[in-house]
Protein backbone atom coordinates (compact mmCIF):
# COMPACT_ATOMS: atom_id res chain seq x y z
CA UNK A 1 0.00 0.00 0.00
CA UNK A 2 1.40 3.12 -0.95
CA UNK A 3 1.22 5.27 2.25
CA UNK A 4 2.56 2.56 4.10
CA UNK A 5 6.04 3.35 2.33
CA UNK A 6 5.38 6.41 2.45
CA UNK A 7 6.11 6.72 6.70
CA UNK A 8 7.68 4.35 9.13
CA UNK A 9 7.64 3.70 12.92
CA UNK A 10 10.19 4.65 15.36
CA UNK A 11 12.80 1.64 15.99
CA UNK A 12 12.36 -0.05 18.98
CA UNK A 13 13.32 -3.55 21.02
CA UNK A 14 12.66 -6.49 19.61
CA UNK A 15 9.57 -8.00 21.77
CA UNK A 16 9.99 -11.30 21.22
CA UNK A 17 13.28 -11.16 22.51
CA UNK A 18 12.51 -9.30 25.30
CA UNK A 19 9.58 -11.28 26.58
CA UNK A 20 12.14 -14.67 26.08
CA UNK A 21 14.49 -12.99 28.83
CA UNK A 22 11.91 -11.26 31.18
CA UNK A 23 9.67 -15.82 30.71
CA UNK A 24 13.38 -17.11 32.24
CA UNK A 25 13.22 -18.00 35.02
CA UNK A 26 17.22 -16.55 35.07
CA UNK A 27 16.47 -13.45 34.31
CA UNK A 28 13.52 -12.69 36.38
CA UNK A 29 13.98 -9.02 34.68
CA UNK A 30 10.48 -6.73 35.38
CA UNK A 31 8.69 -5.60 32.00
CA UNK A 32 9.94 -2.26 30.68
CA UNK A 33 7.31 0.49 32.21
CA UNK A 34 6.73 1.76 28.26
CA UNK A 35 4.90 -1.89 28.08
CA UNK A 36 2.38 -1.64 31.13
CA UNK A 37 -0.30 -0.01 30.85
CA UNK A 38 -3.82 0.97 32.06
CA UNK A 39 -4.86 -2.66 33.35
CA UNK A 40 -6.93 -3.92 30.46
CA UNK A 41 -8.71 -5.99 32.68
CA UNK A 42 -10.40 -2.93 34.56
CA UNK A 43 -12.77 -2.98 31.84
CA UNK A 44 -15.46 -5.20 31.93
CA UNK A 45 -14.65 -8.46 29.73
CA UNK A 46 -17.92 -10.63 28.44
CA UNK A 47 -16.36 -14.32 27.93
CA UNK A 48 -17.10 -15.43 24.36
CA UNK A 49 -18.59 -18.95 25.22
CA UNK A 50 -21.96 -17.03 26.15
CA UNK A 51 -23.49 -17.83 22.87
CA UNK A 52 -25.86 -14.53 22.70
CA UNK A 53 -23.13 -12.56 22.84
CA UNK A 54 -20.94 -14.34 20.62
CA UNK A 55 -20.08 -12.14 17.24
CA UNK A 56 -22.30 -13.58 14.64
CA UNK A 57 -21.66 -16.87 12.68
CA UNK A 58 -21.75 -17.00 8.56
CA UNK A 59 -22.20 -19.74 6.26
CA UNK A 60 -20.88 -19.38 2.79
CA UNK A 61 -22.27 -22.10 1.31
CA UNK A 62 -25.85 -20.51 2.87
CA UNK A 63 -25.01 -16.97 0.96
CA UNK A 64 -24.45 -19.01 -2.49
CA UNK A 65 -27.40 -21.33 -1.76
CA UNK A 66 -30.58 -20.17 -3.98
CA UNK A 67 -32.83 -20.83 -1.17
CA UNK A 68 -31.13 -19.54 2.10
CA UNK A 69 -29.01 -16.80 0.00
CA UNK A 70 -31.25 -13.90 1.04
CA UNK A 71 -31.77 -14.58 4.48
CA UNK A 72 -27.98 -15.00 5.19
CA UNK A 73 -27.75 -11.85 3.39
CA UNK A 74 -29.66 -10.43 5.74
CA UNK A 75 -27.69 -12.06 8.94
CA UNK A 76 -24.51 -10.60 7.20
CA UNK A 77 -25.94 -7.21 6.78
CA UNK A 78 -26.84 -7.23 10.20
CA UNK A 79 -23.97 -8.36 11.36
CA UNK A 80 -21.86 -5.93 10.04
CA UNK A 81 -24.46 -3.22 11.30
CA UNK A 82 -24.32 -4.87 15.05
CA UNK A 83 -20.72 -5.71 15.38
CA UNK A 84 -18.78 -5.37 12.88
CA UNK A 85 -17.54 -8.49 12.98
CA UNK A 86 -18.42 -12.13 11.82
CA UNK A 87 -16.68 -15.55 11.67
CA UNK A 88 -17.16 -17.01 8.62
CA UNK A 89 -17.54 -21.08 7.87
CA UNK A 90 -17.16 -23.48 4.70
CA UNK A 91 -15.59 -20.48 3.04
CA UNK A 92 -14.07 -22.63 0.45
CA UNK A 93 -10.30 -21.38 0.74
CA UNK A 94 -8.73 -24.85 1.05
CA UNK A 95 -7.34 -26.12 3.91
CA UNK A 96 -3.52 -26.72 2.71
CA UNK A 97 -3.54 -23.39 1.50
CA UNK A 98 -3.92 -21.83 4.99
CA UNK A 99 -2.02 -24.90 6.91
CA UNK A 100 1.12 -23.88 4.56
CA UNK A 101 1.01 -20.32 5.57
CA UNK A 102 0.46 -20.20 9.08
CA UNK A 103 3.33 -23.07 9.25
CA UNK A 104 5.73 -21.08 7.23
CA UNK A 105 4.19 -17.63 8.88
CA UNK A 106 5.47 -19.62 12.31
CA UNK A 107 8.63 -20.80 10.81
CA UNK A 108 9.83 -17.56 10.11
CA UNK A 109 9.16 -15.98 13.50
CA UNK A 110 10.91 -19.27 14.91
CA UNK A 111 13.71 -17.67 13.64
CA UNK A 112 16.86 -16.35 15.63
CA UNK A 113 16.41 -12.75 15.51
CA UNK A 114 19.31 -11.90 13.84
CA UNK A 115 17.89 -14.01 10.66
CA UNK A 116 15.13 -11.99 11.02
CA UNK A 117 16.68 -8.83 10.73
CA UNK A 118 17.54 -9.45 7.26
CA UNK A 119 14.00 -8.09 6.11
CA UNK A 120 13.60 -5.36 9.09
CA UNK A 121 11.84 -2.10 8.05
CA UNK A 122 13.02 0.68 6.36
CA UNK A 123 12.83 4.21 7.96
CA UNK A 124 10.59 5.49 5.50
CA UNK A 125 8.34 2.13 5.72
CA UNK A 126 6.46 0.34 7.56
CA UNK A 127 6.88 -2.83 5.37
CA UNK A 128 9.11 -5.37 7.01
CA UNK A 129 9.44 -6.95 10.06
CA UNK A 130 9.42 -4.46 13.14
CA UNK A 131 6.90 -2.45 14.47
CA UNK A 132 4.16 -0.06 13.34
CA UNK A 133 2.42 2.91 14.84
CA UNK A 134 5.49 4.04 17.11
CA UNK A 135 5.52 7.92 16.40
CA UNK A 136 7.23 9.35 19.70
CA UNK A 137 9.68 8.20 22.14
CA UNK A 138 7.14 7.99 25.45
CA UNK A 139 3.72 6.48 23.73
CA UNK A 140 2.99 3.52 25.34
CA UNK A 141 4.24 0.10 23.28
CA UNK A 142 2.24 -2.96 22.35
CA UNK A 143 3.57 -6.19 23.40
CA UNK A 144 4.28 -8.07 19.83
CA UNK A 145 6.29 -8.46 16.57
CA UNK A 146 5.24 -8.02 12.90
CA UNK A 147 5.66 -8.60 9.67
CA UNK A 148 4.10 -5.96 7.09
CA UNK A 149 3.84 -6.84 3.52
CA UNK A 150 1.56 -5.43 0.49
CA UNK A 151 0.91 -8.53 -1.36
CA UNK A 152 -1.19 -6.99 -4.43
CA UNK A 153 -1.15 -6.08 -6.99
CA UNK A 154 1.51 -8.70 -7.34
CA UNK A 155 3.47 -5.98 -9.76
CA UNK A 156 3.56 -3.68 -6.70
CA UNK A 157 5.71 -6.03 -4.25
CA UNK A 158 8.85 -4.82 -2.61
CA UNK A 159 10.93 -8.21 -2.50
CA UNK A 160 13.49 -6.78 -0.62
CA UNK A 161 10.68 -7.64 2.55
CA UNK A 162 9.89 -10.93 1.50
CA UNK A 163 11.22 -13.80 3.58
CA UNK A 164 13.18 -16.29 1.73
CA UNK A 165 12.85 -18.40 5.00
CA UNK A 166 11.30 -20.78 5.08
CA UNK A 167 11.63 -21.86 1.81
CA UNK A 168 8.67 -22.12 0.85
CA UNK A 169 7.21 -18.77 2.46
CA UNK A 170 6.47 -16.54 -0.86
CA UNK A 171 4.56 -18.99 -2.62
CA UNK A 172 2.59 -19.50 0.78
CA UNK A 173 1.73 -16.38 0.70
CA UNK A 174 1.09 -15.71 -2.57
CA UNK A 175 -1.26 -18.61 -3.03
CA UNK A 176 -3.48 -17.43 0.14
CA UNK A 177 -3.28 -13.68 -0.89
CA UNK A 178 -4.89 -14.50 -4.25
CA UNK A 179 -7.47 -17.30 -2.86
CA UNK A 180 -8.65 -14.96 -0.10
CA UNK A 181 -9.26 -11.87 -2.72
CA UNK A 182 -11.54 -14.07 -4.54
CA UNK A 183 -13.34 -14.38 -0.82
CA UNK A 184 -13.35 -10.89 -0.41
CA UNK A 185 -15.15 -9.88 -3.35
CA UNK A 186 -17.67 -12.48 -3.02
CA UNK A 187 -18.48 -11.28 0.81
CA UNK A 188 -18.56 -7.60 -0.83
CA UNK A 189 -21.08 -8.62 -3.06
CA UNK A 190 -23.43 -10.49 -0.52
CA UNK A 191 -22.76 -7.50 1.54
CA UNK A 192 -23.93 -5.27 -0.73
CA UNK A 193 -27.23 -7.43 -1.65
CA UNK A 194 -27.85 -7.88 2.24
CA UNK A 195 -29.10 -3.42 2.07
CA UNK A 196 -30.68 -3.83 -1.05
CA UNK A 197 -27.89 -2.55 -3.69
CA UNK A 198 -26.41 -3.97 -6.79
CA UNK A 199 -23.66 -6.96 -6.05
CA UNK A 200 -21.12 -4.73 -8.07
CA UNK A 201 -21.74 -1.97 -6.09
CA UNK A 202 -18.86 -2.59 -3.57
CA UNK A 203 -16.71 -4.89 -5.24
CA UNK A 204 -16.14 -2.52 -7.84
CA UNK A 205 -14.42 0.08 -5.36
CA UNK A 206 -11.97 -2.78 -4.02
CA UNK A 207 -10.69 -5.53 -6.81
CA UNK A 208 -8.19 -5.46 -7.60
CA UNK A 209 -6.61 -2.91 -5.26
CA UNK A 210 -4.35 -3.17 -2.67
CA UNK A 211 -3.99 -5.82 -0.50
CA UNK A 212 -1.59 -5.74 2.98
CA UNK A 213 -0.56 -8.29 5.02
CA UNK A 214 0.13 -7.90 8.59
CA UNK A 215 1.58 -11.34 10.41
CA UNK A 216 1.95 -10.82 14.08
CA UNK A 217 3.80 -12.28 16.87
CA UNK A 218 2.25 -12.01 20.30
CA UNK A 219 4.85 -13.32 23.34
CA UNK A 220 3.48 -14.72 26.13
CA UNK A 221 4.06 -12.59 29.34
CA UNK A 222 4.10 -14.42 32.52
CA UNK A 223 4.53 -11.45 35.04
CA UNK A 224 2.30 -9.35 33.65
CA UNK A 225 -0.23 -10.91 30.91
CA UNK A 226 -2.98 -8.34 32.79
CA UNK A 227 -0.98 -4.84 32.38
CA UNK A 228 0.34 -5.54 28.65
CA UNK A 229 -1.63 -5.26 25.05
CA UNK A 230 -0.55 -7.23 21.91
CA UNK A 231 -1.84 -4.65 19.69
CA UNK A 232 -3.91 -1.36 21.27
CA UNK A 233 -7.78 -0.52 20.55
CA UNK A 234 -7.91 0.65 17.22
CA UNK A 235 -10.28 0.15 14.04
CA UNK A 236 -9.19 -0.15 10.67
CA UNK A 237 -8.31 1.66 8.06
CA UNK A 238 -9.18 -0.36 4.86
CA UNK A 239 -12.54 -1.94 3.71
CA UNK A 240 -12.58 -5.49 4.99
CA UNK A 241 -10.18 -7.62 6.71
CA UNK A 242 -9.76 -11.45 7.02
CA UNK A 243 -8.21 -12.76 10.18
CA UNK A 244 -6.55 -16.13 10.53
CA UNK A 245 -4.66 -17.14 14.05
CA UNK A 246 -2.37 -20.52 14.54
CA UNK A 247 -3.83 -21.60 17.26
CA UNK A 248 -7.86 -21.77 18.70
CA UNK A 249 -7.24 -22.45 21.73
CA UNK A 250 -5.28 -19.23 22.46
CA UNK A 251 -7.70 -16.62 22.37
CA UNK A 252 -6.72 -12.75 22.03
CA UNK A 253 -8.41 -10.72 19.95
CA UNK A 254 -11.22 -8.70 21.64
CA UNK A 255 -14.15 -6.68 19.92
CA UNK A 256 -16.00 -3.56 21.77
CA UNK A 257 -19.14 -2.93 21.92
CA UNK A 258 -21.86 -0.97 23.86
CA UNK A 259 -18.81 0.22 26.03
CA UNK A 260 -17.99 -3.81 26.81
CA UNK A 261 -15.21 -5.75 25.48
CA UNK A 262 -16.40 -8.78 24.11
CA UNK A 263 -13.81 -12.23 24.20
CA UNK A 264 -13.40 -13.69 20.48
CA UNK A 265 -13.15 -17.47 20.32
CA UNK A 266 -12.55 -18.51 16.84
CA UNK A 267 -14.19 -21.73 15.53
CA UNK A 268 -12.16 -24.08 14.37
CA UNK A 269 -11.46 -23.71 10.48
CA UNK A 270 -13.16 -20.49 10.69
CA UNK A 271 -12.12 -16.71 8.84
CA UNK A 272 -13.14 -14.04 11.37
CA UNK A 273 -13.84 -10.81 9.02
CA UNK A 274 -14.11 -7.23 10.02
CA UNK A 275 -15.42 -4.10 8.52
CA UNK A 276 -13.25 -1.30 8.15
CA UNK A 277 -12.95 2.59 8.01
CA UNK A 278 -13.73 2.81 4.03
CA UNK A 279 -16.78 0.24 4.76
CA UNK A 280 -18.42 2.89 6.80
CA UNK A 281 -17.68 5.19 5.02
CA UNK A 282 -18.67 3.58 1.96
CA UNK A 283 -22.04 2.79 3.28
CA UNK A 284 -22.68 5.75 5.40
CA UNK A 285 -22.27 4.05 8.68
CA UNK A 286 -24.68 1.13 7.92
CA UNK A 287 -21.66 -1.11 8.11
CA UNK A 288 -19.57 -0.37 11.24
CA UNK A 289 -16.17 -0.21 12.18
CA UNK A 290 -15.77 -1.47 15.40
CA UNK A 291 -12.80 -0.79 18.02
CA UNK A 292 -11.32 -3.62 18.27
CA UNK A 293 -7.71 -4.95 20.22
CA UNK A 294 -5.67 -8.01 20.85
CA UNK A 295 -4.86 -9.68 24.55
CA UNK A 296 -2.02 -11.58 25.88
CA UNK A 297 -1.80 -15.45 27.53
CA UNK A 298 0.59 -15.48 30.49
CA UNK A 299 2.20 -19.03 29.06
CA UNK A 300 1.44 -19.49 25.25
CA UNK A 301 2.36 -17.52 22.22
CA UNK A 302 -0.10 -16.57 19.73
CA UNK A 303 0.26 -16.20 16.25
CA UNK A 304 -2.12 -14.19 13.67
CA UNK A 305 -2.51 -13.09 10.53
CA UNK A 306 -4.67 -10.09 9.46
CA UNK A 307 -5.31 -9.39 5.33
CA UNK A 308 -6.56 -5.91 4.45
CA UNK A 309 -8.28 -5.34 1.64
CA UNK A 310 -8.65 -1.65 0.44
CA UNK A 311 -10.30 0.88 -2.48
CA UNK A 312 -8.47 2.30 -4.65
CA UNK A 313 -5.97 4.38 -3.38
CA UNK A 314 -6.26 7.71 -5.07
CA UNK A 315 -9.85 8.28 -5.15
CA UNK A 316 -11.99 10.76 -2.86
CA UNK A 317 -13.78 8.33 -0.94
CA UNK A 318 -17.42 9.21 0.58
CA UNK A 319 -20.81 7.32 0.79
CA UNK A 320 -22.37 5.58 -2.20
CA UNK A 321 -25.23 6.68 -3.11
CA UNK A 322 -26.94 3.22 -3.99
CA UNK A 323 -25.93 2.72 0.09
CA UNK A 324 -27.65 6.08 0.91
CA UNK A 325 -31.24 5.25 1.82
CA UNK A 326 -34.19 8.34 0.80
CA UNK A 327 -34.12 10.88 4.03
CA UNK A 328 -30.66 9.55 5.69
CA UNK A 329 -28.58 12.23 6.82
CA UNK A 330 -25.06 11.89 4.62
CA UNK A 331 -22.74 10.77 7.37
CA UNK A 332 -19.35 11.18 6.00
CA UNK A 333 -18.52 14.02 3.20
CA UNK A 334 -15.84 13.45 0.45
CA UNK A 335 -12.28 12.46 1.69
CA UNK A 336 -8.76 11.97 -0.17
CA UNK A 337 -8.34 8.84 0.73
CA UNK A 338 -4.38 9.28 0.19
CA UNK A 339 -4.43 11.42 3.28
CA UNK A 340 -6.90 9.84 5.35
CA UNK A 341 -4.65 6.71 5.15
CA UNK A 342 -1.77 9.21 5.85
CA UNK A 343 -2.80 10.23 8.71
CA UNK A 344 -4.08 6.86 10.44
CA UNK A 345 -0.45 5.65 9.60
CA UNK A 346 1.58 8.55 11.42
CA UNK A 347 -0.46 8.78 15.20
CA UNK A 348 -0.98 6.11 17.25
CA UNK A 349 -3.62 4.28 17.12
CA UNK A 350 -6.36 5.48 19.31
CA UNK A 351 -9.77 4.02 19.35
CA UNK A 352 -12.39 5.01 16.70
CA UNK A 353 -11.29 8.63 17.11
CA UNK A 354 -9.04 8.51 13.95
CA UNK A 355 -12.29 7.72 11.60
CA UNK A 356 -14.15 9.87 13.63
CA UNK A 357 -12.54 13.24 12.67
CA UNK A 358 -14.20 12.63 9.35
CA UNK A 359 -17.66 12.72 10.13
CA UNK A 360 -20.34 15.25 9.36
CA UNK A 361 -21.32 17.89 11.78
């Protein structure tokens, strides 16, 4: 994505490394302050094994399915309305596909850190492996790795941040990228029919556009799993994301709503899929973006990776009309979308108040 070379993050210590000296039971070291903060826990936490308040569930095979199609339209619709958020089953991206990137996704971060270095960030980019959203030298940091790639258009690559370890990592990567677009579009079209507007509608803003990668590293952190985030409340900035994580039984990510955070445990097998800022702003807030942050285990790593989808990058990005029901108030007026991305990239992140700024009076 292009404004993601266009900044970078402030350097700072590797926390995998970090969290492998303060685990030893040698070096009993206390976590760096910049790491602890508020106690995440002080917030009220609804487990997600309560099945009414568990983000909603999606069938694929129901949305292509003549005779359920429109009423799992309508349950997507909704749930993007409600939450935000939905986990996704049968989605047809096959199983070996995934398995082979989360393994080699894991084998990289397995690496000694020095091996990893070889594809570290740039200053003026936030591709590479490092960290993202450090812009000053006393912000509070989020307990986790990452490696940032933009994986479409394939002619818009920078190979110079492409593991070559494991072996078999760029065609891993490159196979999911391409069957999880064809995913994307598809859920933008039943999104689309789900308020009443042509399938085209939406999937004409986002294919073939941009696609980011963002494969993260949370360390467990055994003295202080309660005062530490992985990754800090934030929505995001693209249209619609597709989250994958190694393992189920490690549960991080966490979704807010009606001022509660809300536990996400992801069914086996399953995509969990959020809106983003250009959804909203796409639809005029009948799909929602939805603050959203990730958790750490005291004992067990956990490994994730998020794919962004966005619209096309130099357009002025407002509500469609089609998605602009007679007598709604227009919610969002025109935006550059080159400097609304710009902007989310260079502050920390910080909520919903980045998307926000850009709403009608």
């Amino acid at each position: 994505m292009a404004e993601a070379r266009a900044v970078g993050s402030l350097p700072v210590a590797n926390v995998q490394e970090l969290a492998e000296a303060c685990n030893s039971r040698v070096d009993d070291r206390q976590i760096p302050e910049r790491y602890l903060s508020k106690d995440p826990s002080a917030e009220e936490v609804v487990a997600g094994d309560d099945s009414t308040r568990a983000i909603p569930v999606i069938d694929l095979d129901k949305l292509l399915d003549a005779q359920s199609s429109e009423e799992e339209c309508a349950k997507l619709a909704s749930a993007c309305h409600h939450w935000g958020f939905f986990q996704l089953i049968n989605h047809g991206v096959p199983d070996e596909v995934i398995g082979n990137l989360m393994s080699d996704v894991a084998g990289f971060f397995k690496q000694p850190l020095e091996d990893k270095k070889e594809w570290s960030q740039q200053a003026d980019s936030l591709e590479g492996y490092g960290q993202a959203f450090v812009v000053s030298d006393d912000q509070k940091l989020d307990w986790a790795d990452m490696l940032y790639l933009q994986v479409q258009p394939s002619e818009s690559r920078d190979m110079r941040f492409w593991p070559t370890r494991p072996a078999s990592f760029r065609h891993s990567v490159e196979a999911y990228s391409s069957e999880a677009a064809t995913l994307a579009y598809r859920l933008l079209e039943f999104m689309a029919r789900g308020v009443g507007a042509e399938p085209a509608s939406l999937r004409g803003v986002f294919e073939g556009q941009a696609q980011g990668m963002r494969m993260n590293y949370y360390p467990p952190c055994r003295q202080a799993a309660d005062r530490v985030l992985g990754l800090s409340a934030h929505t995001d900035p693209n249209g619609l994301t597709l989250l994958l994580q190694m393992s189920h039984d490690v549960h991080g990510l966490q979704v807010k709503r009606d001022g509660r955070w809300f536990a996400v445990e992801a069914l086996d097998g399953a995509f969990v899929v959020n809106v983003g800022d250009a959804l909203e702003i796409l639809s005029n807030g009948v799909f929602r973006s939805v603050e959203h942050r990730a958790v750490i285990h005291p004992t067990k790593e956990r490994i994730s990776v998020a794919l962004f989808h966005y619209p096309y990058q130099d357009r002025m990005l407002g509500p469609l009309p089609e998605l602009v029901k007679k007598g709604d108030k227009v919610q969002y007026g025109p935006t550059n979308y080159q400097d609304f991305l710009k902007q989310y990239f260079t502050a920390e992140l910080d909520g919903r108040k980045h998307l926000e700024r850009f709403q009608l009076e």
